[in-house]
PDB file of N, CA and C in Angstrom:
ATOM      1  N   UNK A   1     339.664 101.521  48.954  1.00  0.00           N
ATOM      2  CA  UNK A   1     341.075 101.808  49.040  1.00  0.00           C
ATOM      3  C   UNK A   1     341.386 102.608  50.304  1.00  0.00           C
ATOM      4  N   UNK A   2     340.798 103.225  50.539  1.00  0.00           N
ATOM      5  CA  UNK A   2     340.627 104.214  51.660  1.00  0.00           C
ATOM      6  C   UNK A   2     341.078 103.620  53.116  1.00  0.00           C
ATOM      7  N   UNK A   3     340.199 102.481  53.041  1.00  0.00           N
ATOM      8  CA  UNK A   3     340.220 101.250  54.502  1.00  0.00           C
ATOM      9  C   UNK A   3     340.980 100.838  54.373  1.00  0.00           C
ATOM     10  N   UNK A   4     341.877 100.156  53.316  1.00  0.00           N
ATOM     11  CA  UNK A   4     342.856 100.026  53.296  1.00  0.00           C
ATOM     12  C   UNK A   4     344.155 100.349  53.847  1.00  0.00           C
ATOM     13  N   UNK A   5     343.897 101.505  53.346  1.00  0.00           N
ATOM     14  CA  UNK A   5     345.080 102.740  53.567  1.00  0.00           C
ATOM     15  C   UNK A   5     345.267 102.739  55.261  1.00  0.00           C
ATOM     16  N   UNK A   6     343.924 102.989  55.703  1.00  0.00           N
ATOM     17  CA  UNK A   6     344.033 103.316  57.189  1.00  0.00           C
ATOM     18  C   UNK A   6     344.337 101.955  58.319  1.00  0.00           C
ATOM     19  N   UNK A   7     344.260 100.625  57.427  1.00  0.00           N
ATOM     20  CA  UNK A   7     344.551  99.576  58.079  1.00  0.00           C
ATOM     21  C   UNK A   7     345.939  99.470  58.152  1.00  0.00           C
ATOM     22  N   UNK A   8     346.880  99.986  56.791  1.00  0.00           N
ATOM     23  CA  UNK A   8     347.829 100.259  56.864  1.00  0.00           C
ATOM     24  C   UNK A   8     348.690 100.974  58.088  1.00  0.00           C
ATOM     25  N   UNK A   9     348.177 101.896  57.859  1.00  0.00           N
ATOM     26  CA  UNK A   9     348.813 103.307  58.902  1.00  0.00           C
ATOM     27  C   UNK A   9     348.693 102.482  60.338  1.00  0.00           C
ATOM     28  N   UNK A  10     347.595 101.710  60.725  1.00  0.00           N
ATOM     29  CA  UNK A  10     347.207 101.253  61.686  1.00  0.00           C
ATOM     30  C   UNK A  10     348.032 100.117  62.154  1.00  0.00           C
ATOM     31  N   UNK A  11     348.541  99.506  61.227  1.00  0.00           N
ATOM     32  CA  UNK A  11     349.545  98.387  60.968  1.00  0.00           C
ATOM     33  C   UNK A  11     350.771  98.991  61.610  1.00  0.00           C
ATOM     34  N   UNK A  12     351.432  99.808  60.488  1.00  0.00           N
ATOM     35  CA  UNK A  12     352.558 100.379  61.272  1.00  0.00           C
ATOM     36  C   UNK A  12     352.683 101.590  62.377  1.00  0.00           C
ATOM     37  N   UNK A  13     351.610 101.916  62.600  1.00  0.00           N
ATOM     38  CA  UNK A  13     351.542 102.423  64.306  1.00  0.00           C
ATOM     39  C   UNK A  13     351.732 101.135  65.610  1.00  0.00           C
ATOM     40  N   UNK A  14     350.926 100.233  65.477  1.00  0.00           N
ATOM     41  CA  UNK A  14     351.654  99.128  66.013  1.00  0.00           C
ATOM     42  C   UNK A  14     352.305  98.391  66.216  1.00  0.00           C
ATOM     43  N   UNK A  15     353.399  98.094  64.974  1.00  0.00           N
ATOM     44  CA  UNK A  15     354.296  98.223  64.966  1.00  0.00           C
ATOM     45  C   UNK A  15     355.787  98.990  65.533  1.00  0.00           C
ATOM     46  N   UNK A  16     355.179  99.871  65.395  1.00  0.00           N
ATOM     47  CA  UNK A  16     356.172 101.072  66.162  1.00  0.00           C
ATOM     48  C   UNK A  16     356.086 100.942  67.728  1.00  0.00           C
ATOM     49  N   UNK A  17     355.045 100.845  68.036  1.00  0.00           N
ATOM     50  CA  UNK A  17     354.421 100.577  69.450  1.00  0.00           C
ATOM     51  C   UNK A  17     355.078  99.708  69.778  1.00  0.00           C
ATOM     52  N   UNK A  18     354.894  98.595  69.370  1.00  0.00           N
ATOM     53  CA  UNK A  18     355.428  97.078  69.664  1.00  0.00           C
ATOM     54  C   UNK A  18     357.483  97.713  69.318  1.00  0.00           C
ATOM     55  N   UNK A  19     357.793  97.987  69.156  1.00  0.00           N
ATOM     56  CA  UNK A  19     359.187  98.617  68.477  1.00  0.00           C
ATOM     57  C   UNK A  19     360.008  99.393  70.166  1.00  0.00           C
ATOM     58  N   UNK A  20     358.588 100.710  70.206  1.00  0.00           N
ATOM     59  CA  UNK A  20     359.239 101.231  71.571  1.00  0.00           C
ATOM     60  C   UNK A  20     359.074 100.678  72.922  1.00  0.00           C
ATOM     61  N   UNK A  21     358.036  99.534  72.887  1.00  0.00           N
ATOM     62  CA  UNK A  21     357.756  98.907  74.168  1.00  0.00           C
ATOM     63  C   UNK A  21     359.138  97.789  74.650  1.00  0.00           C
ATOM     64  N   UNK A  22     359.735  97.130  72.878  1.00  0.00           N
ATOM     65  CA  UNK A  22     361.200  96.477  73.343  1.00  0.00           C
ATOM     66  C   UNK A  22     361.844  97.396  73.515  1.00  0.00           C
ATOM     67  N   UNK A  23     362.362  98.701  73.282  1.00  0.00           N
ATOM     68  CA  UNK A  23     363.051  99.252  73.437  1.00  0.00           C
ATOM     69  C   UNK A  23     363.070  99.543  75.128  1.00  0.00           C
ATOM     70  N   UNK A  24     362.144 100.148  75.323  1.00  0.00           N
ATOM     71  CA  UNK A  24     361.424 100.424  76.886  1.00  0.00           C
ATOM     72  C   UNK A  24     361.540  99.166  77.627  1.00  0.00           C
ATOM     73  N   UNK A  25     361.487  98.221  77.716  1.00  0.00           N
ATOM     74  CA  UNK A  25     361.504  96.731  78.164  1.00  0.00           C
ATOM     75  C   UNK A  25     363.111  96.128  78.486  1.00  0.00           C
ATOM     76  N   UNK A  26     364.023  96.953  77.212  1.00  0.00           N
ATOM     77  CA  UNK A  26     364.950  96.303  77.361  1.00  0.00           C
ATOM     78  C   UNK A  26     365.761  97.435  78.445  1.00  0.00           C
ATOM     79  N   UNK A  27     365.543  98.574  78.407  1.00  0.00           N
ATOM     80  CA  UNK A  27     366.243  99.809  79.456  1.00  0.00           C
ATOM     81  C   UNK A  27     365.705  99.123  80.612  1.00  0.00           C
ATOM     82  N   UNK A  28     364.428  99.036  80.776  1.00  0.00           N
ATOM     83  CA  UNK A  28     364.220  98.216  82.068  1.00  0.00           C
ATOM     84  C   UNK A  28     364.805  97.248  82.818  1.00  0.00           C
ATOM     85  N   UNK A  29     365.180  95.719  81.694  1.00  0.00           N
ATOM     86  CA  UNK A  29     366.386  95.403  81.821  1.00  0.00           C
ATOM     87  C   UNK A  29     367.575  95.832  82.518  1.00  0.00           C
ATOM     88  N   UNK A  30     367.856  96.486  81.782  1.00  0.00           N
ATOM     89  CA  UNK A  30     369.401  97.440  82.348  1.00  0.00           C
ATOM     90  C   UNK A  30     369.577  97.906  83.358  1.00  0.00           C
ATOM     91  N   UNK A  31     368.248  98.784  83.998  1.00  0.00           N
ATOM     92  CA  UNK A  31     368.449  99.346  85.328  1.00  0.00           C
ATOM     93  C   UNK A  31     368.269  97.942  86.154  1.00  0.00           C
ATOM     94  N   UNK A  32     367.662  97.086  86.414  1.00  0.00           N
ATOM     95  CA  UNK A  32     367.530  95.751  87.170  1.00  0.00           C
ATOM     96  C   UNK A  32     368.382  94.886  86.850  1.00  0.00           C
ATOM     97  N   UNK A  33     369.755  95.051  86.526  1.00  0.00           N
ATOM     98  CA  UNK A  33     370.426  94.247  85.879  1.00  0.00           C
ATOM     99  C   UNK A  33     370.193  92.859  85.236  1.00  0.00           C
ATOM    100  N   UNK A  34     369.113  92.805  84.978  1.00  0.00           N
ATOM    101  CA  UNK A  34     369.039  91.284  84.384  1.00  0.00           C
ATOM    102  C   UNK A  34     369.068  91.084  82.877  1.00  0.00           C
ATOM    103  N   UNK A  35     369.518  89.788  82.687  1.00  0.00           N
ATOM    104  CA  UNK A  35     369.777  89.392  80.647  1.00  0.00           C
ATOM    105  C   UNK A  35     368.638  89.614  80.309  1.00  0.00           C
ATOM    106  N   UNK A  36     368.749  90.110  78.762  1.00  0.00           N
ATOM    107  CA  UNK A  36     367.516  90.315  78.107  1.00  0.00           C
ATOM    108  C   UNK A  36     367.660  88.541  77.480  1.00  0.00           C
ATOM    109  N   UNK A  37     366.401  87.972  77.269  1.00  0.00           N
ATOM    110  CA  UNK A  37     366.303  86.839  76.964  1.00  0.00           C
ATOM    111  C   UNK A  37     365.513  86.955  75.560  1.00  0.00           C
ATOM    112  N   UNK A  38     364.348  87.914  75.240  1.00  0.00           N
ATOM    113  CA  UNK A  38     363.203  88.082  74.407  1.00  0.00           C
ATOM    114  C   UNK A  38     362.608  89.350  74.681  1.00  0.00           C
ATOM    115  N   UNK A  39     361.712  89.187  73.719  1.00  0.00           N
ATOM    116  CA  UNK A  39     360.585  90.773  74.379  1.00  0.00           C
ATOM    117  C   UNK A  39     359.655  90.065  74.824  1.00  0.00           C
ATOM    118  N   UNK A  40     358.552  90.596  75.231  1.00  0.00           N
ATOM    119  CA  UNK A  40     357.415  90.073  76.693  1.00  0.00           C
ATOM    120  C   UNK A  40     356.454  89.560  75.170  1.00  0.00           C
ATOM    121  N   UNK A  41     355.579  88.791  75.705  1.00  0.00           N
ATOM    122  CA  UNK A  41     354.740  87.788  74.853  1.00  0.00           C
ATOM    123  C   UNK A  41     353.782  88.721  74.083  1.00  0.00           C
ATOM    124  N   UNK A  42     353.463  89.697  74.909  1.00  0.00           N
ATOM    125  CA  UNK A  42     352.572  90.836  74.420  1.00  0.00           C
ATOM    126  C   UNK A  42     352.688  91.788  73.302  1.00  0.00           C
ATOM    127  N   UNK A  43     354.230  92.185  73.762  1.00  0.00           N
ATOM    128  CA  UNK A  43     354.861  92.813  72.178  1.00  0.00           C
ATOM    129  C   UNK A  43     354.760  91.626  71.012  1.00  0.00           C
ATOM    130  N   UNK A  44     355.501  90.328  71.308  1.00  0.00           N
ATOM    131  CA  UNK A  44     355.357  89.162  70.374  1.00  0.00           C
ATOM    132  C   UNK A  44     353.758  88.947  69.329  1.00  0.00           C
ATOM    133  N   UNK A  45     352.847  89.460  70.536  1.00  0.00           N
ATOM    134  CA  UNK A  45     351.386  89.517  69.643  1.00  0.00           C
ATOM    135  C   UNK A  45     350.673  90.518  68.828  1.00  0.00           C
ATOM    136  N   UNK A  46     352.025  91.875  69.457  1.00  0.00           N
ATOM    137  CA  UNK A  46     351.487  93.158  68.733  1.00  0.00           C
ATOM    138  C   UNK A  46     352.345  92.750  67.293  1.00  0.00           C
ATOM    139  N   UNK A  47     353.531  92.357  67.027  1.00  0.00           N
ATOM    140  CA  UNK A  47     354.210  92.327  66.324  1.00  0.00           C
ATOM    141  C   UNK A  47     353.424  91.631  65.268  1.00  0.00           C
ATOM    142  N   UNK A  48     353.081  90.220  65.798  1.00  0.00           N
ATOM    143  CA  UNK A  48     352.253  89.712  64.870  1.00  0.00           C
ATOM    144  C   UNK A  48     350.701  90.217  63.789  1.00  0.00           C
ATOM    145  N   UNK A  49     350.223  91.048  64.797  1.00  0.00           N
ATOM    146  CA  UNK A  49     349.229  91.845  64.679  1.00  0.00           C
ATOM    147  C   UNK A  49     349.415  93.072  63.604  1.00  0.00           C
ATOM    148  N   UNK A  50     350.333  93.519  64.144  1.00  0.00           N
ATOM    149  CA  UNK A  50     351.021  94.911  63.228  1.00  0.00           C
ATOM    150  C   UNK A  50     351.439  94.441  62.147  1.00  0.00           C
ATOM    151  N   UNK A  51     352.196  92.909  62.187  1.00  0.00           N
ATOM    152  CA  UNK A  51     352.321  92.184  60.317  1.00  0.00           C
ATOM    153  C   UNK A  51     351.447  91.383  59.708  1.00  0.00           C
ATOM    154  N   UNK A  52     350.004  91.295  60.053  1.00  0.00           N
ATOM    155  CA  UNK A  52     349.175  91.022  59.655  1.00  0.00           C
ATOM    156  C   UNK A  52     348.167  91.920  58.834  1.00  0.00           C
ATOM    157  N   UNK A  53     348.510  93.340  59.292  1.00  0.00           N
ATOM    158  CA  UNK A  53     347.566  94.249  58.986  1.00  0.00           C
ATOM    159  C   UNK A  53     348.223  95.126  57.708  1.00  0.00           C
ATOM    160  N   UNK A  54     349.859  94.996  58.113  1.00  0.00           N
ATOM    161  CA  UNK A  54     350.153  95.653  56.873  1.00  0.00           C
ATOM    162  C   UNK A  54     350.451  94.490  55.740  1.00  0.00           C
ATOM    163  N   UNK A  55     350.107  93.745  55.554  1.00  0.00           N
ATOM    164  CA  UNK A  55     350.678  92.646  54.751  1.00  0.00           C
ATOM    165  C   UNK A  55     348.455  93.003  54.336  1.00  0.00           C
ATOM    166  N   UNK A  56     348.337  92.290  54.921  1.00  0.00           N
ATOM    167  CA  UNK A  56     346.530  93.027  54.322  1.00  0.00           C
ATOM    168  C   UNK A  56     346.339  94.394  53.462  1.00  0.00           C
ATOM    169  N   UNK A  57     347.037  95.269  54.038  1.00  0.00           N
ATOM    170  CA  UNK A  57     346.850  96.592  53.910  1.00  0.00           C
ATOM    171  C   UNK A  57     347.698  96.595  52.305  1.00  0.00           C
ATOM    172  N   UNK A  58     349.200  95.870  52.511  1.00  0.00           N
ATOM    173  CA  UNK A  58     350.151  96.175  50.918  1.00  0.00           C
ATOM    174  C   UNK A  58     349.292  95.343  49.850  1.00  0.00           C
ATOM    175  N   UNK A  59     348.297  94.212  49.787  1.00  0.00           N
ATOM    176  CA  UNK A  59     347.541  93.597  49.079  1.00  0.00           C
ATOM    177  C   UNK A  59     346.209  93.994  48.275  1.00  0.00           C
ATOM    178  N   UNK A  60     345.763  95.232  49.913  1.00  0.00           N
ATOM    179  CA  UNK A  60     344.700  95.778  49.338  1.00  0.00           C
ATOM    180  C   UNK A  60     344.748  97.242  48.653  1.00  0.00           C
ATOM    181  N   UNK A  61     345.853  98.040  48.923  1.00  0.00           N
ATOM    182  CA  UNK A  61     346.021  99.099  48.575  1.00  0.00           C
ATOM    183  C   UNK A  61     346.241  99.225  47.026  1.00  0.00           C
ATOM    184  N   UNK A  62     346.998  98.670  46.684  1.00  0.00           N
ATOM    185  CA  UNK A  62     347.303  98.824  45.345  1.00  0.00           C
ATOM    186  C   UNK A  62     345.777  98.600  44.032  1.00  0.00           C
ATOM    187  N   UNK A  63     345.084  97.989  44.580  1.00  0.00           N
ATOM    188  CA  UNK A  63     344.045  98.201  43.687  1.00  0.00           C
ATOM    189  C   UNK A  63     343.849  96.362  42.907  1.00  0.00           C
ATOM    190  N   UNK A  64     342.806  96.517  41.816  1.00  0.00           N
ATOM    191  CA  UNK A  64     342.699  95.294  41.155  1.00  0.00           C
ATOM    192  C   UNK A  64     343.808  95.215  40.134  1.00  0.00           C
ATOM    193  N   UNK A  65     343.819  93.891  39.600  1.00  0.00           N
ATOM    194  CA  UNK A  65     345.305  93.957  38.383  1.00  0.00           C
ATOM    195  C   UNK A  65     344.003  93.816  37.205  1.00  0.00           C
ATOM    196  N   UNK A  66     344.766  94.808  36.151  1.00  0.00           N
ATOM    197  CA  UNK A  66     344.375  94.775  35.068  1.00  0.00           C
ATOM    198  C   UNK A  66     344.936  94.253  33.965  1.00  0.00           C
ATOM    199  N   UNK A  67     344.078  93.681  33.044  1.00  0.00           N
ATOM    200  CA  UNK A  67     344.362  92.881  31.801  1.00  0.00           C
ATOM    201  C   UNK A  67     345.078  93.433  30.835  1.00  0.00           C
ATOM    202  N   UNK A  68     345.804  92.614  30.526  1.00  0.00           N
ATOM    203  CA  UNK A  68     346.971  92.692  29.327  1.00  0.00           C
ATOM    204  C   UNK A  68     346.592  93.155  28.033  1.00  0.00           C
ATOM    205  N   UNK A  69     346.637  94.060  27.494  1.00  0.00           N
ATOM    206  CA  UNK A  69     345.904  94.788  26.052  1.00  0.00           C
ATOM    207  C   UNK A  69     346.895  93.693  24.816  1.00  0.00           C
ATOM    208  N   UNK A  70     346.428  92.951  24.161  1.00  0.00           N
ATOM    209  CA  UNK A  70     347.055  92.368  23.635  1.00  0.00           C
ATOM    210  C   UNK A  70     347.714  92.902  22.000  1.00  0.00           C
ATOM    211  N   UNK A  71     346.987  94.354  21.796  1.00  0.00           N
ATOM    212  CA  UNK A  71     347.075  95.009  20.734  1.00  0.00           C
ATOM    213  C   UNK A  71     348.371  96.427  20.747  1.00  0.00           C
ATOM    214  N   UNK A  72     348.671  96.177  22.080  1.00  0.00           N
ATOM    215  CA  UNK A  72     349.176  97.593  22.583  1.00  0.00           C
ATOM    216  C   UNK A  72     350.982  97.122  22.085  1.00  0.00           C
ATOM    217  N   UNK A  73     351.022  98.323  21.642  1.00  0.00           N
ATOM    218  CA  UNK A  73     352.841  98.319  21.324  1.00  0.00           C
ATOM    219  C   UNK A  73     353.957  97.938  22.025  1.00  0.00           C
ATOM    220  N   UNK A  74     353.419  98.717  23.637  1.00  0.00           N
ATOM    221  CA  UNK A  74     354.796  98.337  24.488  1.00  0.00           C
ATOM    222  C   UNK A  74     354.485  96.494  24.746  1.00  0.00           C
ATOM    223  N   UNK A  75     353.831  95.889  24.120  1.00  0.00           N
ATOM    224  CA  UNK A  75     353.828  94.154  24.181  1.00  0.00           C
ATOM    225  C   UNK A  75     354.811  93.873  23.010  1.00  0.00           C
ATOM    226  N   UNK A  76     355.672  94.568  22.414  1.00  0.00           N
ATOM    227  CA  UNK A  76     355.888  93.551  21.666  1.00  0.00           C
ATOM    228  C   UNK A  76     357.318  92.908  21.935  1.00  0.00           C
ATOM    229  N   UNK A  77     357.332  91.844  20.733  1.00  0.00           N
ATOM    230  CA  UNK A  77     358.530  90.963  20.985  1.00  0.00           C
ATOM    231  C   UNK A  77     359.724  91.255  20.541  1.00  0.00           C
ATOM    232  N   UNK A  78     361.269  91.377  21.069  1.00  0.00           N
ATOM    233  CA  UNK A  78     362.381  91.578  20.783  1.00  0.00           C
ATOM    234  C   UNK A  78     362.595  90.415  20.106  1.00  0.00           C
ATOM    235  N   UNK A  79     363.215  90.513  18.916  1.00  0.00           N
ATOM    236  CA  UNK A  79     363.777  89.011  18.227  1.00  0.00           C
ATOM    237  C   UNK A  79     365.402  89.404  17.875  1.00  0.00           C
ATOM    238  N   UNK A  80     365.655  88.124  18.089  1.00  0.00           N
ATOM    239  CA  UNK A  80     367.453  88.278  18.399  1.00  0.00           C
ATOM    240  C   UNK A  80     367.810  87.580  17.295  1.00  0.00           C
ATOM    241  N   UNK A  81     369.137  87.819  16.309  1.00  0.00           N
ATOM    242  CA  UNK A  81     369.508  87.401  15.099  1.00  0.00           C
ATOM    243  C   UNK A  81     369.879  85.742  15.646  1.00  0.00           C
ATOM    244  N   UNK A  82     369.321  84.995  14.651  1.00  0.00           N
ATOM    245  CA  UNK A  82     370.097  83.456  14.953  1.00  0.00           C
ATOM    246  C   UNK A  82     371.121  82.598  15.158  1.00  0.00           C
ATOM    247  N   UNK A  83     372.242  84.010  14.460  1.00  0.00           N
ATOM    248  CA  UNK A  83     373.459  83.651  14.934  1.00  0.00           C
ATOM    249  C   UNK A  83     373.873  84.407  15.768  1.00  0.00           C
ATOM    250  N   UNK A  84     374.409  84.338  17.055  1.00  0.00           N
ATOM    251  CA  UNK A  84     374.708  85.077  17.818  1.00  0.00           C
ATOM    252  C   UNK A  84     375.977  85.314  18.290  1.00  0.00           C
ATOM    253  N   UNK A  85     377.013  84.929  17.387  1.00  0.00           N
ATOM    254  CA  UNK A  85     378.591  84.746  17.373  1.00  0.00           C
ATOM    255  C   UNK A  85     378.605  86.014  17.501  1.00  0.00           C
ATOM    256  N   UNK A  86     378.379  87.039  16.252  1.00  0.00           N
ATOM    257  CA  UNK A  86     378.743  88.300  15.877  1.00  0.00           C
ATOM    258  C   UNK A  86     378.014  89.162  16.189  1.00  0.00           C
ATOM    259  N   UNK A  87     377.777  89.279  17.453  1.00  0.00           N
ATOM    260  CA  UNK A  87     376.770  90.365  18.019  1.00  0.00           C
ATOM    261  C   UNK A  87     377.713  91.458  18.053  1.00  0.00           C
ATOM    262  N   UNK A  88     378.091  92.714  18.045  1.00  0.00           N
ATOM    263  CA  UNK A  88     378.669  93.465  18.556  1.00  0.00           C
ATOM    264  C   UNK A  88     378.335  94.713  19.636  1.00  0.00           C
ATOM    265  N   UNK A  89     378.835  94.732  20.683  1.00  0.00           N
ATOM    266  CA  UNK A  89     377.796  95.935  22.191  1.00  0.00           C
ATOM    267  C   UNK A  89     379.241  96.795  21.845  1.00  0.00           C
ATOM    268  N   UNK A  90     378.243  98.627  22.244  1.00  0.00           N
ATOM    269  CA  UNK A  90     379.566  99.137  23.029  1.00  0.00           C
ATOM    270  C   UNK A  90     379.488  98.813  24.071  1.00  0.00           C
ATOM    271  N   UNK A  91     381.218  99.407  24.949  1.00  0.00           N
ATOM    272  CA  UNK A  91     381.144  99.012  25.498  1.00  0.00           C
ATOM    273  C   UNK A  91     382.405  99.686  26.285  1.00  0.00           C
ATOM    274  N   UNK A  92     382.446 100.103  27.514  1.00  0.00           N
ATOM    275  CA  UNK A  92     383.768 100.612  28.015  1.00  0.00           C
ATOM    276  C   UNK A  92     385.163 100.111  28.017  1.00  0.00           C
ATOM    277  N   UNK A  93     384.983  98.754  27.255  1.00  0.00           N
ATOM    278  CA  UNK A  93     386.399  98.203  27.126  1.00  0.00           C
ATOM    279  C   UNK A  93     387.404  99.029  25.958  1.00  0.00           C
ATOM    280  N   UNK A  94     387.029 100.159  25.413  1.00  0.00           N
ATOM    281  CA  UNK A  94     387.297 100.706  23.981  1.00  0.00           C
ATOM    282  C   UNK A  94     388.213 101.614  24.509  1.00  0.00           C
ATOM    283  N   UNK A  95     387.919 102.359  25.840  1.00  0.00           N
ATOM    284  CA  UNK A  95     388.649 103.356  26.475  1.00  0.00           C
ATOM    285  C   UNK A  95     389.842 102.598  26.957  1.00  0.00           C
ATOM    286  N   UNK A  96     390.229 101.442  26.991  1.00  0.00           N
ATOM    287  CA  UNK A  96     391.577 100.452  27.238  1.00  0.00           C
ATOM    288  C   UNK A  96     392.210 100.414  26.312  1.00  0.00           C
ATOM    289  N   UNK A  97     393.731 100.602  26.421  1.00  0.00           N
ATOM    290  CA  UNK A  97     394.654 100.312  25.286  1.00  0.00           C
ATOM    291  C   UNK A  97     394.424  99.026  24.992  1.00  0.00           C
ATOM    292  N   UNK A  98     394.906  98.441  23.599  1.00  0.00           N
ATOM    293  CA  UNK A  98     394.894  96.995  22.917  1.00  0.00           C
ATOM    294  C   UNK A  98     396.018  95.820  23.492  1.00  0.00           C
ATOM    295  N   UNK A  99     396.948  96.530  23.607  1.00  0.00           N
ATOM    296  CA  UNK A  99     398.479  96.230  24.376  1.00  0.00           C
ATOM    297  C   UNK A  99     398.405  96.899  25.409  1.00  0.00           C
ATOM    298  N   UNK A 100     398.481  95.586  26.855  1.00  0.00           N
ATOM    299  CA  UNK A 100     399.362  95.764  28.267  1.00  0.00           C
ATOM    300  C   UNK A 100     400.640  95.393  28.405  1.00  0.00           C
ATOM    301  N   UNK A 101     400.816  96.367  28.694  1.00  0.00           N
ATOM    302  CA  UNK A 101     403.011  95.872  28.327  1.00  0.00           C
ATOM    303  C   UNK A 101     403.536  96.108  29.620  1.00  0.00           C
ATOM    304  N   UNK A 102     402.455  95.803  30.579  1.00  0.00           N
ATOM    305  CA  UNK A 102     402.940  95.693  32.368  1.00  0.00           C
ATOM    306  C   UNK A 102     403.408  94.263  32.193  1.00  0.00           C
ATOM    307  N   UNK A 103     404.373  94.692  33.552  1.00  0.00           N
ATOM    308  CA  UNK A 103     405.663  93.447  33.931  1.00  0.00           C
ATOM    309  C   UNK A 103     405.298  93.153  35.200  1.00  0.00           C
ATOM    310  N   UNK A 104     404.718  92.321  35.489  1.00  0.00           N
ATOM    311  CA  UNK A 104     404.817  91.555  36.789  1.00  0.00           C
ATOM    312  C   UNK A 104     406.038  91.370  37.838  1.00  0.00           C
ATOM    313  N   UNK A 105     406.349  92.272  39.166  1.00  0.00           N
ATOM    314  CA  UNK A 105     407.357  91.988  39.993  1.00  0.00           C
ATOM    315  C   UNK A 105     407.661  90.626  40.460  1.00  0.00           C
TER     316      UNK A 105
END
């Protein structure tokens, strides 16, 4: 979990990197007046790089999945009455008068 973790961190440090280098790239831009078109191919590979590692990193961090206790309480099943005409919810409609006796201009 550990390696994980740090592939993580490692992920989004390059990320960030790749983040201030467009930023930095595009001021550059600005003073040379020319259109920004993209970021340089290089950021394009850190980017990729940096979402490769945390997408690894969110898969491995969390650990193994564990099995479903099939005896355990919070499993069980809600059963809903068969007729379901007469359900009754509260409900904030109660705080409304029964009669609207507004007049439309």
């Amino acid at each position: 979990m550990a390696v994980g973790f740090a592939v993580g961190v490692l992920g989004v440090l390059i990320l960030s990197h790749a983040a201030y280098s467009t930023i930095q790239y595009r001021t550059l831009l600005k003073i040379t007046e020319e259109e920004f078109s993209g970021p340089p191919i290089n950021v394009v590979f850190e980017l990729l790089l940096g979402l490769v590692l945390c997408m690894w990193a969110a898969l491995a961090v969390p650990g193994k999945f564990q099995s479903i206790q099939l005896d355990s309480d919070e499993n069980r099943v809600v059963a809903l009455p068969s007729n379901l005409d007469f359900m009754i919810f509260n409900h904030r409609g109660k705080a409304f008068p029964l009669e609207c006796t507004l007049k439309l201009k």
